[in-house]
Protein backbone atom coordinates (compact mmCIF):
# COMPACT_ATOMS: atom_id res chain seq x y z
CA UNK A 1 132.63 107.00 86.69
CA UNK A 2 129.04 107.06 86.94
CA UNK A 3 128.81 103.32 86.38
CA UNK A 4 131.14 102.45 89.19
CA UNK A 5 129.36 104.80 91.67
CA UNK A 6 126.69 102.93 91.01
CA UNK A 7 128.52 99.76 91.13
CA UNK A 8 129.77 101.13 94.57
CA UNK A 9 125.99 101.56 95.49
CA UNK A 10 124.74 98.38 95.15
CA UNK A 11 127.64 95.88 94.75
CA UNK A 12 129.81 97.14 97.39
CA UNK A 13 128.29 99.02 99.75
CA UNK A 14 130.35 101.93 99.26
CA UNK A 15 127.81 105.14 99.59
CA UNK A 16 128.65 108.99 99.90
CA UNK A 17 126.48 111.15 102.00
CA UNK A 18 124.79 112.29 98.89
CA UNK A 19 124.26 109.20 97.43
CA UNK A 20 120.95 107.95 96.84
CA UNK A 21 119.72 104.23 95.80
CA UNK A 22 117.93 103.38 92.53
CA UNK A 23 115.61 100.55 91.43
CA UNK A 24 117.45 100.29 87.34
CA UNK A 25 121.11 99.61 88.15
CA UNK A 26 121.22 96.98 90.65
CA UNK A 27 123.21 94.64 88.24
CA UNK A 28 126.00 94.35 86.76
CA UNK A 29 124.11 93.88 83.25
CA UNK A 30 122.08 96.96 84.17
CA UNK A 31 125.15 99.09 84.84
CA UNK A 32 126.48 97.72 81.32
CA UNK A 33 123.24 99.11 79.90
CA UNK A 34 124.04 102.61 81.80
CA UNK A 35 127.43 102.50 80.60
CA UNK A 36 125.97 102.23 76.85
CA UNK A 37 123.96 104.83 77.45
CA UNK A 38 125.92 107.59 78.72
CA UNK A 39 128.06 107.00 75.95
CA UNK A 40 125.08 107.88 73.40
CA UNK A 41 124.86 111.95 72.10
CA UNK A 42 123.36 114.02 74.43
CA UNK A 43 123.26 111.76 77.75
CA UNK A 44 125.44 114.49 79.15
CA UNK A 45 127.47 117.28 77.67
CA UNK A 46 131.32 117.73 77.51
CA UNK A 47 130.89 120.46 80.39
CA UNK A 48 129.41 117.73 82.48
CA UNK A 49 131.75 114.67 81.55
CA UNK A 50 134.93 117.21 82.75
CA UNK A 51 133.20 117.92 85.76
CA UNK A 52 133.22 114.67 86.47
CA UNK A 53 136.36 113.71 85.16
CA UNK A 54 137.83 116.68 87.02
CA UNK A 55 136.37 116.67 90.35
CA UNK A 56 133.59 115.26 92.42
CA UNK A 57 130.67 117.36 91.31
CA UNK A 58 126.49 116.06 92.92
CA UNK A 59 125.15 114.60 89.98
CA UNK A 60 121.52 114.01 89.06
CA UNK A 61 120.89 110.87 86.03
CA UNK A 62 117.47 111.00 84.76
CA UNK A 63 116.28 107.25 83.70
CA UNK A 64 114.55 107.12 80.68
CA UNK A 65 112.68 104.09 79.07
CA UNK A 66 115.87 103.73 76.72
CA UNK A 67 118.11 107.00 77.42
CA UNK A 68 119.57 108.27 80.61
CA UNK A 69 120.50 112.19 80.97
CA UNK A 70 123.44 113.32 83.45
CA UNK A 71 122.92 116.88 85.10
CA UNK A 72 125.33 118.88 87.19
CA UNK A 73 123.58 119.59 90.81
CA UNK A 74 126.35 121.46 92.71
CA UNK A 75 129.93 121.70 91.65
């Protein structure tokens, strides 16, 4: 879900009023990387994935030289 929101960011044009742009996943190759990522230990913890799974929750990814880390804003 994260991937396509950012897929929905750059590819399509699709943007929430929270949404904000980034420079890393502007391709589709980059959002591949993201996708590999996320799925890594401690990118984000169960808590988090349901949150997102479950709802519609404002999301904060911090971009790391080879890791990214998913935080719950507001729920």
């Amino acid at each position: 879900m994260v991937r396509q929101d950012r897929a929905n960011w750059h590819k399509f044009h699709r943007r929430d009023s929270d949404d904000q742009g980034d420079p890393w996943f502007r391709t589709d190759s980059s959002r591949a990387d993201l996708q590999r990522m996320l799925e890594r230990d401690g990118a984000m913890g169960s808590a988090t994935r349901r949150a997102i799974v479950n709802g519609e929750p404002l999301i904060e990814v911090d971009v790391y030289p080879d890791s990214v880390r998913v935080s719950i804003l507001e729920n």
